[in-house]
Protein backbone atom coordinates (compact mmCIF):
# COMPACT_ATOMS: atom_id res chain seq x y z
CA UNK A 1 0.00 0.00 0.00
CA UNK A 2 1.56 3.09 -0.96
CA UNK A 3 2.21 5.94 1.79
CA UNK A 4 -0.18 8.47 0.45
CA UNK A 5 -3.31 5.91 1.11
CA UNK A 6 -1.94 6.20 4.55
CA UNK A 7 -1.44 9.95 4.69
CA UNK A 8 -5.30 10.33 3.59
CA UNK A 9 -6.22 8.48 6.77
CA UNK A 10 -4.18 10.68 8.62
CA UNK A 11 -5.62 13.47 6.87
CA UNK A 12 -9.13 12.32 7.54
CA UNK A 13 -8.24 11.45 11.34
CA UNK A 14 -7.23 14.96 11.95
CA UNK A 15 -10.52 16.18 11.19
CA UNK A 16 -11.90 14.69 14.35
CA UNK A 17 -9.20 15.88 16.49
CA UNK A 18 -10.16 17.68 20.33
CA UNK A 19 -7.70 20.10 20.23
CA UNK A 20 -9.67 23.44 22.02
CA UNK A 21 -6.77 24.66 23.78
CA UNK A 22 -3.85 24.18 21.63
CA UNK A 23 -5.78 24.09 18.60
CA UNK A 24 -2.48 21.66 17.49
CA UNK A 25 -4.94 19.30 15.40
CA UNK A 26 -3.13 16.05 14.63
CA UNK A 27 -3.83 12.85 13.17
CA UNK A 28 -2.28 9.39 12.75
CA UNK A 29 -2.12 6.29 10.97
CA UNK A 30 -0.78 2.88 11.34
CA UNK A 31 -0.38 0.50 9.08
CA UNK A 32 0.66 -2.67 10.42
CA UNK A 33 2.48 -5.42 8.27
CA UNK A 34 -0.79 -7.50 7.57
CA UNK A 35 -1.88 -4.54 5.50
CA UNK A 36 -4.76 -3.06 8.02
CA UNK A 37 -4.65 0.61 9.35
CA UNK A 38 -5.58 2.15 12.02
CA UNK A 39 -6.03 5.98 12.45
CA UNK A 40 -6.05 8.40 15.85
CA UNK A 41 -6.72 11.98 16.42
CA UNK A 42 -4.93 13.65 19.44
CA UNK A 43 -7.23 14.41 22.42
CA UNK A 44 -6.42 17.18 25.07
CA UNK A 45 -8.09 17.86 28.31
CA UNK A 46 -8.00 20.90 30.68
CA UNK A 47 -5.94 18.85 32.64
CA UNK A 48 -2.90 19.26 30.23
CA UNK A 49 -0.92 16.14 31.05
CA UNK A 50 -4.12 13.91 30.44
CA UNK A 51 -3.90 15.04 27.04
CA UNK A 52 -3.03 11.84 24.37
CA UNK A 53 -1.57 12.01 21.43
CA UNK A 54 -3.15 11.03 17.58
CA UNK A 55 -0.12 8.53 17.15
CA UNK A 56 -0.92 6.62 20.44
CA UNK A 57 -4.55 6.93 19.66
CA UNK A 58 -3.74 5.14 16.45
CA UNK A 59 -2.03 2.35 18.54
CA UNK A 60 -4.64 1.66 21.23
CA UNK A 61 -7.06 1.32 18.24
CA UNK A 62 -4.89 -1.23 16.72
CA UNK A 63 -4.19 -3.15 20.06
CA UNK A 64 -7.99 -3.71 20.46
CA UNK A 65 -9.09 -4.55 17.04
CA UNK A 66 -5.89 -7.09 16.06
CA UNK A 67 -4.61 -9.65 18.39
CA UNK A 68 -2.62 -10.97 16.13
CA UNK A 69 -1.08 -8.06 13.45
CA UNK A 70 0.28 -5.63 16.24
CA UNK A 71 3.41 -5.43 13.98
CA UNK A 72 3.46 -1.67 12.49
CA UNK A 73 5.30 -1.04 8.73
CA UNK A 74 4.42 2.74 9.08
CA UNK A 75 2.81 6.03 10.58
CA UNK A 76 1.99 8.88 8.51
CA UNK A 77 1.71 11.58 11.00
CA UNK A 78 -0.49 14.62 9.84
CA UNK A 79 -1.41 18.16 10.92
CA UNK A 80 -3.05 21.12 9.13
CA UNK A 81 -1.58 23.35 11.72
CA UNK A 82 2.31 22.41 11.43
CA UNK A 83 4.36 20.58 8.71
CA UNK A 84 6.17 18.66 9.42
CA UNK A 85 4.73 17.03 12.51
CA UNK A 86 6.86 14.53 14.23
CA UNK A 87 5.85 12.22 16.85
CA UNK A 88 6.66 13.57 20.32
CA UNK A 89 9.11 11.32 22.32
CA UNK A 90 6.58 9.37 24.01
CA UNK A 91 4.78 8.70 20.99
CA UNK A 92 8.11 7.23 19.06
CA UNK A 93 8.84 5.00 22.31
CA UNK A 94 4.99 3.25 22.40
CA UNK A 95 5.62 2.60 18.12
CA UNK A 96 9.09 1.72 19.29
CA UNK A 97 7.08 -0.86 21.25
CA UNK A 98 5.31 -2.06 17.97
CA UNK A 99 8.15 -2.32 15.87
CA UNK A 100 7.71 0.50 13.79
CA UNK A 101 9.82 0.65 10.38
CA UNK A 102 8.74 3.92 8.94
CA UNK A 103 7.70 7.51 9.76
CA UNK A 104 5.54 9.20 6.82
CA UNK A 105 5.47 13.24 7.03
CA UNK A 106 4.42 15.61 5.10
CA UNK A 107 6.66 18.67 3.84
CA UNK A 108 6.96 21.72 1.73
CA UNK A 109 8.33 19.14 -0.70
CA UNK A 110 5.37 16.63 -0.31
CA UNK A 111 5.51 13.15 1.41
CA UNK A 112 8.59 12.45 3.46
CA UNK A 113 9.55 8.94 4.64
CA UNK A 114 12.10 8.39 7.62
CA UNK A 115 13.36 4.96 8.27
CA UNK A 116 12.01 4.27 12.33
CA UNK A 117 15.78 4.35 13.50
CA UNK A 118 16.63 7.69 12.43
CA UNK A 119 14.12 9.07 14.32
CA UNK A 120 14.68 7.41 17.68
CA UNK A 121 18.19 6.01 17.60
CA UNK A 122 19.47 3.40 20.35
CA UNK A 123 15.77 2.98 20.83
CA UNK A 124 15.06 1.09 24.17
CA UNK A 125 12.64 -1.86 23.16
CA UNK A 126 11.21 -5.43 24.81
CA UNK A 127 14.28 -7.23 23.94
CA UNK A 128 16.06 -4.83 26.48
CA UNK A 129 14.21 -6.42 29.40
């Protein structure tokens, strides 16, 4: 599946995002190596810190509709308010967890793909344990 079918659920999943303090709308999409995906809009609260993030979103949704294809090929990460938007640090550790392969952004240049590793180098992961 080609990274801009991806980037359209992002795009789509943005659209739903609860973003009235920030107004940072972002959404996310997973697609995990069995070809499903699974999108996430980022959801503040007044309570700041209880705010969670479109990319985690994405993963929860995956975690409860696939028991067995939790293994994610990409994220397109996408938000009309910033370009490009990166996943935050706790974001890239919980697709860390996933084994994530790919980041999809978009830039002032179009779609940008970033291999998972260059992102979040010496990642710590499950075989660390």
């Amino acid at each position: 599946m080609d990274p801009e079918t991806i980037m359209k659920a992002a795009r789509d999943a943005s659209k739903s995002a609860y973003a009235p303090y920030s107004g940072f709308r972002v959404g996310a999409a997973i697609l995990t190596e069995d070809g499903e995906i699974y999108a996430g809009c980022n959801v503040e609260n007044a309570s700041y810190g209880l705010a969670i993030c479109a990319e985690r979103n994405a993963a929860a949704a995956m975690v409860l509709a696939n028991l067995e294809g939790r293994e994610v090929r990409l994220v397109a990460i996408f938000s009309p308010d910033a370009a490009p938007c990166f996943p935050c640090g706790a974001c890239r550790q919980v697709l860390r967890e996933f084994g994530c392969k790919e980041v999809v952004v978009v830039d002032a240049s179009g779609l940008r793909c970033y291999p998972f590793e260059e992102i979040l180098p010496h990642a710590f992961g499950p075989e660390g344990l």
